[in-house]
N, C-alpha and C. Protein backbone atom coordinates (compact mmCIF):
# COMPACT_ATOMS: atom_id res chain seq x y z
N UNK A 1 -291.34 21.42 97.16
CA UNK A 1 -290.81 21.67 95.82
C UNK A 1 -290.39 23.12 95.69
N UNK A 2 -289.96 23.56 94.48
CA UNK A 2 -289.55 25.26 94.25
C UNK A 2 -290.49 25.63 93.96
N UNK A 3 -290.82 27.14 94.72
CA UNK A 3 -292.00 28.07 94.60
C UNK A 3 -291.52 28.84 92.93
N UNK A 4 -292.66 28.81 92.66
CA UNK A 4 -293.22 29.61 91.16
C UNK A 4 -293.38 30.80 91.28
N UNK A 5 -292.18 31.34 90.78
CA UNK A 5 -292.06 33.20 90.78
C UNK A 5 -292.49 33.55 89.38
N UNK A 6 -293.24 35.18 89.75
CA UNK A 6 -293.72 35.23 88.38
C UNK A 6 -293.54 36.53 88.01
N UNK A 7 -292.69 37.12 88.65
CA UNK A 7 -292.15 38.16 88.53
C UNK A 7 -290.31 38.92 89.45
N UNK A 8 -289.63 39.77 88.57
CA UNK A 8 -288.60 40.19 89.30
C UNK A 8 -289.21 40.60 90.72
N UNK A 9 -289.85 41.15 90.68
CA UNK A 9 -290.31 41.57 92.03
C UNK A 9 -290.57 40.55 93.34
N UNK A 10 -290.79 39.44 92.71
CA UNK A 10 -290.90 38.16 93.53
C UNK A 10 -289.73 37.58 93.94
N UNK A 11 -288.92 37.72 93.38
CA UNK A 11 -287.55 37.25 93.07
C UNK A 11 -287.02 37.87 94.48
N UNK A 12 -286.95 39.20 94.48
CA UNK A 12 -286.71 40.50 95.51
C UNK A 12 -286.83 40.13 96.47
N UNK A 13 -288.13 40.13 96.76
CA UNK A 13 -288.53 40.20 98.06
C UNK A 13 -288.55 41.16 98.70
N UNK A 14 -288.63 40.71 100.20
CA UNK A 14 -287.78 41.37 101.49
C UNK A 14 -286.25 41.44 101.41
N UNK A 15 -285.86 40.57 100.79
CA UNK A 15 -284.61 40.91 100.86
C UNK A 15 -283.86 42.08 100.31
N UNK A 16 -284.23 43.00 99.07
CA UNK A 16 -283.97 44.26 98.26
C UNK A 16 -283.86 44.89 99.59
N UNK A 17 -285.19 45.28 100.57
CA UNK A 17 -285.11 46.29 101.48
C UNK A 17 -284.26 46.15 102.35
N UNK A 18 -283.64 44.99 102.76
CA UNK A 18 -282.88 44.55 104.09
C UNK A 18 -281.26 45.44 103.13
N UNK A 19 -281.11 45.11 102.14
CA UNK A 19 -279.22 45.51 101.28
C UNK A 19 -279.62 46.72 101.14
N UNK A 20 -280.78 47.49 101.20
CA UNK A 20 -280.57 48.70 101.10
C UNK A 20 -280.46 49.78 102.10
N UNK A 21 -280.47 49.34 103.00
CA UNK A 21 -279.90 50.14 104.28
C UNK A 21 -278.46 50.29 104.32
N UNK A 22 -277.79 50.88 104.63
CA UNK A 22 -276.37 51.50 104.98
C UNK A 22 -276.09 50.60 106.02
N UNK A 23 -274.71 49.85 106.19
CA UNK A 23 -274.47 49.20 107.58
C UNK A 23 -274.08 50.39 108.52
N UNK A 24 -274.35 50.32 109.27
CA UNK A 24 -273.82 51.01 110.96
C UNK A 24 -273.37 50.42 111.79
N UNK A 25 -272.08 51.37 112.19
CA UNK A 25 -271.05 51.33 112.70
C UNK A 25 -271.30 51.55 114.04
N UNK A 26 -271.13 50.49 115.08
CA UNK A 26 -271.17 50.71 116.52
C UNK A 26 -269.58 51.48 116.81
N UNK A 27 -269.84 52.07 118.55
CA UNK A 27 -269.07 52.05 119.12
C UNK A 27 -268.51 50.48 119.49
N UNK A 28 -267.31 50.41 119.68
CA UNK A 28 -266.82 48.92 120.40
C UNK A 28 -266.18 49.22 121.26
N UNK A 29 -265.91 49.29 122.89
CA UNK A 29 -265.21 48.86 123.65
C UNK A 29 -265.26 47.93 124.81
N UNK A 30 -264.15 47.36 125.26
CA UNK A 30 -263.75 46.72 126.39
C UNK A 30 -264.15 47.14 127.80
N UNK A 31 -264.03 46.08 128.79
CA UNK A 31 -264.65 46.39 130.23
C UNK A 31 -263.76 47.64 130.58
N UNK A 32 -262.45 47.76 130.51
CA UNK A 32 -261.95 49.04 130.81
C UNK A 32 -262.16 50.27 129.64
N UNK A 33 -263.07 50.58 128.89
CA UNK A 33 -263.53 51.62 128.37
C UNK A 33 -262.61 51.50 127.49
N UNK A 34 -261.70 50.59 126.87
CA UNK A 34 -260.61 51.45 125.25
C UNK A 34 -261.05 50.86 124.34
N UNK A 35 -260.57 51.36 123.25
CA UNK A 35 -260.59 50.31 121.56
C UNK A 35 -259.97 49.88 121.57
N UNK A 36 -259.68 48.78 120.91
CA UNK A 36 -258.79 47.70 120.46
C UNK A 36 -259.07 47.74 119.17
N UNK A 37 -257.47 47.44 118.23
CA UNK A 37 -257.36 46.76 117.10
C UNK A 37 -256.04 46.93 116.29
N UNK A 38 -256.13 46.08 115.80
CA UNK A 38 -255.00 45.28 115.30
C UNK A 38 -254.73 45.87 113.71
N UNK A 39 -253.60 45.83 113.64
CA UNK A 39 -252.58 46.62 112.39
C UNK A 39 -251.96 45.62 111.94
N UNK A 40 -251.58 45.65 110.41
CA UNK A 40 -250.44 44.98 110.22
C UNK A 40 -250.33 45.51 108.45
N UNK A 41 -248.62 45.27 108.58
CA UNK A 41 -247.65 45.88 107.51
C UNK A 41 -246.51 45.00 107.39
N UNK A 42 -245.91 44.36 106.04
CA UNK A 42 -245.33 43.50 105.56
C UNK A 42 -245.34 42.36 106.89
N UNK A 43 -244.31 41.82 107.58
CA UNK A 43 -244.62 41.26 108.77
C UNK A 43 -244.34 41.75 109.93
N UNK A 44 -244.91 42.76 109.99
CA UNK A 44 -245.23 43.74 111.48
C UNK A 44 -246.80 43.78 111.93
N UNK A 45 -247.30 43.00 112.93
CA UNK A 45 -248.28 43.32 113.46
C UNK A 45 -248.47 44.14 114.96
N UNK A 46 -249.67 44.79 115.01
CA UNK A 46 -249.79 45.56 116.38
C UNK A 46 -250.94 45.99 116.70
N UNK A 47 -250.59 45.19 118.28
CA UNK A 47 -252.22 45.95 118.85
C UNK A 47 -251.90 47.08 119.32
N UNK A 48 -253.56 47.97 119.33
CA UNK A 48 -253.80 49.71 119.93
C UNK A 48 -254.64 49.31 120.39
N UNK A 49 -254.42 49.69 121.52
CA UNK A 49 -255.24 50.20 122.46
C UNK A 49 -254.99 52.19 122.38
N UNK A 50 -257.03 52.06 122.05
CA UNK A 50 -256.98 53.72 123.13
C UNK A 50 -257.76 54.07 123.82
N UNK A 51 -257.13 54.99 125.25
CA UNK A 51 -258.72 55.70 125.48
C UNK A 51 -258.18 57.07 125.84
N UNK A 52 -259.26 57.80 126.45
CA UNK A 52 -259.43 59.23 126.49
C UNK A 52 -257.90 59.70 127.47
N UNK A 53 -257.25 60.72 126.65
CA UNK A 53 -256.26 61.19 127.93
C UNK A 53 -255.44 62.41 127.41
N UNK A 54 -254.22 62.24 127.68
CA UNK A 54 -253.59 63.24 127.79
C UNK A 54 -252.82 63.77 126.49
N UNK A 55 -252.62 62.11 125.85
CA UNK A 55 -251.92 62.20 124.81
C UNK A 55 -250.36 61.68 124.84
N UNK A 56 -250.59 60.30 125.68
CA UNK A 56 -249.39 59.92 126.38
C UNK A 56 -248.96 58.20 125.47
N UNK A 57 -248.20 58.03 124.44
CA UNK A 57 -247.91 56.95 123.57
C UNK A 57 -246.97 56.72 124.27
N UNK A 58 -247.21 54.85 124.51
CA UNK A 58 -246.05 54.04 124.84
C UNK A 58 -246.26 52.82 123.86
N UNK A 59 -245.10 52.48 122.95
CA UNK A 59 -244.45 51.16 122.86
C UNK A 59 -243.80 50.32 123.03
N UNK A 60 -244.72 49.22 123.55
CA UNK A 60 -244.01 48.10 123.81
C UNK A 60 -242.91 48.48 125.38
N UNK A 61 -243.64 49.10 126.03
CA UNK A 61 -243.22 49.43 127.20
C UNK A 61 -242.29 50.88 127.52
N UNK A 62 -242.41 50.73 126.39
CA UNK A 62 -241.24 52.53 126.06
C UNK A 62 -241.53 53.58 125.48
N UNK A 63 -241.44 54.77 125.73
CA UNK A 63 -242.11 55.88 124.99
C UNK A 63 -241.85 56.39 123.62
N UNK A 64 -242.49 56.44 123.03
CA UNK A 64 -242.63 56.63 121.40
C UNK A 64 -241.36 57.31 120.99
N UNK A 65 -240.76 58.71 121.51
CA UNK A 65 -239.67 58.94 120.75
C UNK A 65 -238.63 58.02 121.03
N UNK A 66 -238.49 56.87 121.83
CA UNK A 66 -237.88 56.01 122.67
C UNK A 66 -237.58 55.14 121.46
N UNK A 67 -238.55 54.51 120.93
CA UNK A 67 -239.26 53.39 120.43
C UNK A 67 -238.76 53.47 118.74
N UNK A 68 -239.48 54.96 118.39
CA UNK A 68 -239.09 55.36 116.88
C UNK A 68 -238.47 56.44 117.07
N UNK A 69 -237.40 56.13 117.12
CA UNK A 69 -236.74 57.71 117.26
C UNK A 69 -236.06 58.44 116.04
N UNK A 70 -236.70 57.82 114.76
CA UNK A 70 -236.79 58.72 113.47
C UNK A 70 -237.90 59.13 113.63
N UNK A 71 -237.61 60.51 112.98
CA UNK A 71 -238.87 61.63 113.01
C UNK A 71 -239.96 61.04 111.92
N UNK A 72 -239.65 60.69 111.00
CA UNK A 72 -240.21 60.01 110.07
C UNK A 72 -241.11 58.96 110.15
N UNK A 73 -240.73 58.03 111.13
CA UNK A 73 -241.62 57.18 112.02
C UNK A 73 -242.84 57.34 112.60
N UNK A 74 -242.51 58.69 113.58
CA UNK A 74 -243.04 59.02 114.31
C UNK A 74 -244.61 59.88 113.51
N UNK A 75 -244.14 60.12 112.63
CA UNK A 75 -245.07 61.14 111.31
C UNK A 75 -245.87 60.23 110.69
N UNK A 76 -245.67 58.92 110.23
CA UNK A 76 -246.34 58.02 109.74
C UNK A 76 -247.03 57.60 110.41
N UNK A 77 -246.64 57.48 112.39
CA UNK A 77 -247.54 56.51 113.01
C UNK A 77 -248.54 58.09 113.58
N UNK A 78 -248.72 59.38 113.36
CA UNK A 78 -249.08 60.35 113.91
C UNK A 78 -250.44 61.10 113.03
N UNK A 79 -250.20 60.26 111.55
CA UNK A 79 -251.30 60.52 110.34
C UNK A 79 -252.69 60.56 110.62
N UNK A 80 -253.22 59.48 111.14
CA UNK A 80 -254.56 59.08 111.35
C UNK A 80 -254.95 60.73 112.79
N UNK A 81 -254.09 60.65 113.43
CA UNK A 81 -254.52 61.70 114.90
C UNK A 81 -254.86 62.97 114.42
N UNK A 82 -253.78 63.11 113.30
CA UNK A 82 -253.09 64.28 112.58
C UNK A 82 -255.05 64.69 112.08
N UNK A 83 -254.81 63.45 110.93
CA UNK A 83 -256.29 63.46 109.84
C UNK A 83 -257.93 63.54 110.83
N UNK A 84 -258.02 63.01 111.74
CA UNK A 84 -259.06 63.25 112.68
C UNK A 84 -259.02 64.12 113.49
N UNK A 85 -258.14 64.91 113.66
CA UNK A 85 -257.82 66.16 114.74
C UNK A 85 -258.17 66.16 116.25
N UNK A 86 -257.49 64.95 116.49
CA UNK A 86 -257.24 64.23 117.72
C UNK A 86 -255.98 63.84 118.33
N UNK A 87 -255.46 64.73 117.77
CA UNK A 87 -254.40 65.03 118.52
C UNK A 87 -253.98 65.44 120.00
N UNK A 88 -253.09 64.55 120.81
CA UNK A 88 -252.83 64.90 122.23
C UNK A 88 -254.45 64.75 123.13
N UNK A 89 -255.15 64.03 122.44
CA UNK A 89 -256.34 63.76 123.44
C UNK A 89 -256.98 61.96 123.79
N UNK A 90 -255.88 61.52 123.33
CA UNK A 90 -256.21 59.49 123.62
C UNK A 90 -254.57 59.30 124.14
N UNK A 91 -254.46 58.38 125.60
CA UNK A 91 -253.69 58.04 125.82
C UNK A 91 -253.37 56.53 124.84
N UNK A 92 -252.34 56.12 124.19
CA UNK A 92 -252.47 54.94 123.51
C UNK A 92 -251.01 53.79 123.72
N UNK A 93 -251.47 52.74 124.25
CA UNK A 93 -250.61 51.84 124.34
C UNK A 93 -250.36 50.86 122.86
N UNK A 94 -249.27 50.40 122.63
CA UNK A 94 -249.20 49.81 121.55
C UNK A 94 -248.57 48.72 121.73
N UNK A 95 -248.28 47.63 121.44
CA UNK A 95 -247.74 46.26 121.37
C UNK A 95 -247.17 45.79 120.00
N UNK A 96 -246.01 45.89 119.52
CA UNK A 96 -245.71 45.96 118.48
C UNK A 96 -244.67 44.77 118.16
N UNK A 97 -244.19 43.64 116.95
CA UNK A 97 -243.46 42.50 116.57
C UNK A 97 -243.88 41.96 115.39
N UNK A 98 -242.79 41.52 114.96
CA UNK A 98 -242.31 41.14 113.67
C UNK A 98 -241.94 42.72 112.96
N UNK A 99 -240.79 42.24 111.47
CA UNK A 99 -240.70 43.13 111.05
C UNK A 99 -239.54 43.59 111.26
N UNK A 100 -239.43 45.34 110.83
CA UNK A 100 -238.50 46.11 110.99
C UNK A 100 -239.06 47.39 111.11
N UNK A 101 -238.82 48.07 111.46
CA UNK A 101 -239.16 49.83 112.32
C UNK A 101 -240.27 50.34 111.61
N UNK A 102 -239.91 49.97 110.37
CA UNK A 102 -240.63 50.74 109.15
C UNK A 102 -242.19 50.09 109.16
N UNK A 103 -242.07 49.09 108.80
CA UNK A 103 -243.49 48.23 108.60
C UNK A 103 -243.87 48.37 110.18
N UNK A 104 -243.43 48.11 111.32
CA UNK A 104 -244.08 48.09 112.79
C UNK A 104 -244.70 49.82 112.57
N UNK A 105 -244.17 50.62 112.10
CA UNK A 105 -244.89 52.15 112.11
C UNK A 105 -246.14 51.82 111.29
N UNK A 106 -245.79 51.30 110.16
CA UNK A 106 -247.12 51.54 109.16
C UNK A 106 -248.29 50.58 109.86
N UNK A 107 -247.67 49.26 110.62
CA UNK A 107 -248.69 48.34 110.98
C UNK A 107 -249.52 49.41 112.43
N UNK A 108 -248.75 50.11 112.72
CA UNK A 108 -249.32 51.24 114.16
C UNK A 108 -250.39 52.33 113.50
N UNK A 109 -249.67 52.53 112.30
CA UNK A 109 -250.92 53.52 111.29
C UNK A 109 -252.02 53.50 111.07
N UNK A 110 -252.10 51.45 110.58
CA UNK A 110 -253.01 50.67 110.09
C UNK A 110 -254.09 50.65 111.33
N UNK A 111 -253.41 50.00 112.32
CA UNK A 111 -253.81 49.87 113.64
C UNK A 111 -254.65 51.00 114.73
N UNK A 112 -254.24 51.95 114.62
CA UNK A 112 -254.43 53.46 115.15
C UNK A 112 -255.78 53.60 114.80
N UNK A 113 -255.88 53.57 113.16
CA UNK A 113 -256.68 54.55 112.97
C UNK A 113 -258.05 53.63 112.73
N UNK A 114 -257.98 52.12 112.81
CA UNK A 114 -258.71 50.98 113.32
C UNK A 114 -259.50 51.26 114.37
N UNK A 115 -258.68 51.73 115.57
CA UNK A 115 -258.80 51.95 116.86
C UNK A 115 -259.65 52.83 116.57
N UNK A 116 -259.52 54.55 116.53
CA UNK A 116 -260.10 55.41 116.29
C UNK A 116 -261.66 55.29 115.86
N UNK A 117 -261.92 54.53 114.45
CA UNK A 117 -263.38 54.45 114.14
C UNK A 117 -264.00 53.21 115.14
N UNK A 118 -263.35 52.44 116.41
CA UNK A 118 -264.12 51.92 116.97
C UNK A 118 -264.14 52.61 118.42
N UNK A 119 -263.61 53.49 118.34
CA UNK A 119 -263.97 54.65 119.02
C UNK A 119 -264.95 55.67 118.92
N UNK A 120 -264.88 56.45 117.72
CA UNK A 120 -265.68 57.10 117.29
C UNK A 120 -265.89 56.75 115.71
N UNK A 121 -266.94 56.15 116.05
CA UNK A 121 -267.67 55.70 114.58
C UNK A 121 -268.18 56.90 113.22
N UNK A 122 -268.10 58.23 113.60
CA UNK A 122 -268.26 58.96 113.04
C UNK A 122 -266.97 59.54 112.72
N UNK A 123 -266.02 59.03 112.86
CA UNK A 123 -264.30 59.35 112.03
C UNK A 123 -263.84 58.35 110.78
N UNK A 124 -264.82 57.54 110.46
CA UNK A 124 -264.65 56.50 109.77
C UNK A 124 -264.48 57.04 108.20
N UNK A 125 -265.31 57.95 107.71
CA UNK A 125 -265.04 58.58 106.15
C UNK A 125 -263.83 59.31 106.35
N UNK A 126 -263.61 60.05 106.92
CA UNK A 126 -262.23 60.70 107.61
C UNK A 126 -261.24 60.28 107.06
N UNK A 127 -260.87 58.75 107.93
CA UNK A 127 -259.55 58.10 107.88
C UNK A 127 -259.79 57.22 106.71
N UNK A 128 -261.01 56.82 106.07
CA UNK A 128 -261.04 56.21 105.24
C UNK A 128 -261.17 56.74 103.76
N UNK A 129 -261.16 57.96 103.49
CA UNK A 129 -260.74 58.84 102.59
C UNK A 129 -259.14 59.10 102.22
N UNK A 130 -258.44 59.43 103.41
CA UNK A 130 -257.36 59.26 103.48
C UNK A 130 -255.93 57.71 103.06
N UNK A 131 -256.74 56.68 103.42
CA UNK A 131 -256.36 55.85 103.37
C UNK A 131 -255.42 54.92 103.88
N UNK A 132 -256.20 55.68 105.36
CA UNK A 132 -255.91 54.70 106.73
C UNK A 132 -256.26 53.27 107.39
N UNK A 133 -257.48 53.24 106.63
CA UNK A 133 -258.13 52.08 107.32
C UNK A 133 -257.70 50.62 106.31
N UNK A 134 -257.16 50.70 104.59
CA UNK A 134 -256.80 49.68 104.01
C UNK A 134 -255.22 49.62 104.01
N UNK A 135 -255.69 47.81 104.67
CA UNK A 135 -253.92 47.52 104.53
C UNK A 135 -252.83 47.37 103.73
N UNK A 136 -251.93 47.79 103.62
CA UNK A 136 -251.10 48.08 102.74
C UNK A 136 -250.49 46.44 102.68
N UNK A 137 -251.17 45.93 101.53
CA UNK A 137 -250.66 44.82 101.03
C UNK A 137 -249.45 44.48 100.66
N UNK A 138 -248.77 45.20 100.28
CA UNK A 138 -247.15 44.83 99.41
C UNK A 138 -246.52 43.93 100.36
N UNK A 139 -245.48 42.79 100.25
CA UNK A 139 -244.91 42.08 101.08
C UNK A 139 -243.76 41.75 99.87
N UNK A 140 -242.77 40.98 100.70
CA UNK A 140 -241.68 40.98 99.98
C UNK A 140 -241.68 39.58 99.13
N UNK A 141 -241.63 39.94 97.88
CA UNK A 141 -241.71 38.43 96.97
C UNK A 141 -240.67 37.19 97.20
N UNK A 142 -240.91 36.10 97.27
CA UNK A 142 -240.41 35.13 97.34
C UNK A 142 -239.51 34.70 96.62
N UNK A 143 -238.42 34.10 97.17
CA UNK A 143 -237.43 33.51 95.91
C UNK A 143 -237.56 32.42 95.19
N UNK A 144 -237.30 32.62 94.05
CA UNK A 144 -237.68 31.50 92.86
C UNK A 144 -236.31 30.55 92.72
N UNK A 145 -236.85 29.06 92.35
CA UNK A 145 -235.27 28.32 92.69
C UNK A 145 -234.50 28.75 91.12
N UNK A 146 -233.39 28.31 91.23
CA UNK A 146 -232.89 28.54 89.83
C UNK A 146 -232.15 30.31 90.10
N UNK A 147 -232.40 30.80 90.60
CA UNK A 147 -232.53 32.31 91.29
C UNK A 147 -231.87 32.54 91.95
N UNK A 148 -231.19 34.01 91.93
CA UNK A 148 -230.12 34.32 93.56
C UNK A 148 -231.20 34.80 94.32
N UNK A 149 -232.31 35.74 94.03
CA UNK A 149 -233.01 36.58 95.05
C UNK A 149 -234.36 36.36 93.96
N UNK A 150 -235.16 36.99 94.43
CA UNK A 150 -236.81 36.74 93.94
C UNK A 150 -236.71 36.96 92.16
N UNK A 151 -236.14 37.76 91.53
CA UNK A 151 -235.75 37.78 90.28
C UNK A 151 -234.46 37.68 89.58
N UNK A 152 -233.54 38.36 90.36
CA UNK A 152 -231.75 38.32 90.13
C UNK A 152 -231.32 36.68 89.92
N UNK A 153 -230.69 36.58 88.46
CA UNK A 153 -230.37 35.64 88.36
C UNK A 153 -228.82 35.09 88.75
N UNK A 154 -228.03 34.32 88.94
CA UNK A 154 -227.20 33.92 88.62
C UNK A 154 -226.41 34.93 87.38
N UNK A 155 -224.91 34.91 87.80
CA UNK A 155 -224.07 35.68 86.79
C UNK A 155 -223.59 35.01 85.81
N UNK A 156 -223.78 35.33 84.51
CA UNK A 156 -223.67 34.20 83.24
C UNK A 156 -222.45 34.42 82.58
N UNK A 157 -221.93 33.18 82.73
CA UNK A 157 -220.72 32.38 82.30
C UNK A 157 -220.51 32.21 81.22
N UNK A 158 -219.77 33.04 79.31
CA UNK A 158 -219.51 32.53 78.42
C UNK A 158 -218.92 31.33 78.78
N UNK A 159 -218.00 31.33 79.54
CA UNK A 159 -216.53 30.48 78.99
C UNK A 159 -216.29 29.73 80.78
């Protein structure tokens, strides 16, 4: 049958003490020593890989100014390195699709700096102050029938 509590405190338990600990953040990596993790921005997703190096970015088989060769690009996907001051010290491969230039950068942003706190778990307030680690939700609204484009109507006809 149900046990007879006779107080909040009963109610509690063990369990109060278990939610009041802070979760902790492991290191995570793979048999070859990198982080992994996954980004994504409107429909651009991308895996990062990083590990320790020189400071050598390739996408998708080609080298970063290759890849984004707006400076602008390159600044958005460079934020998180920039904000942890890790700069030029993780070699990082990237795998990048769907999308368009823009969202594949922000999904590399998203992604990067993913990578980073499962790298070093103590960069995590860092990038997450900044507002690296939440994904940028916006996506492009859907078209409504009756509709030329998601709100634009049809051009109206007195006569």
């Amino acid at each position: 049958m149900a046990e007879v509590l006779s107080s909040l405190a009963d109610l509690g338990g063990a369990k109060a003490s278990v939610q009041a600990e802070a979760p902790v953040h492991v290191q995570k990596l793979d048999k070859h020593g990198r982080a992994y993790a996954t980004g994504k921005r409107k429909d651009a997703v991308a895996k990062v890989w990083i590990k320790p190096g020189s400071g050598k970015i390739t996408v998708n088989g080609r080298a970063l100014e290759v890849y984004f060769a707006r400076p602008v690009l390159r600044l958005v996907l460079n934020q998180p390195l920039v904000a942890a001051g890790r700069v030029d010290q993780y070699d990082i491969t990237i795998s990048c699709n769907g999308g368009g230039l823009s969202g594949q950068a922000g999904a590399v942003r998203h992604g990067l700096a993913r990578a980073l706190t499962f790298y070093e778990p103590e960069l995590r307030p860092v990038l997450k102050k900044g507002g690296f680690l939440t994904r940028d939700s916006r996506t492009v609204e859907r078209k409504k029938y009756g509709k030329a484009k998601a709100r634009r109507s049809f051009q109206f006809s007195k006569r």
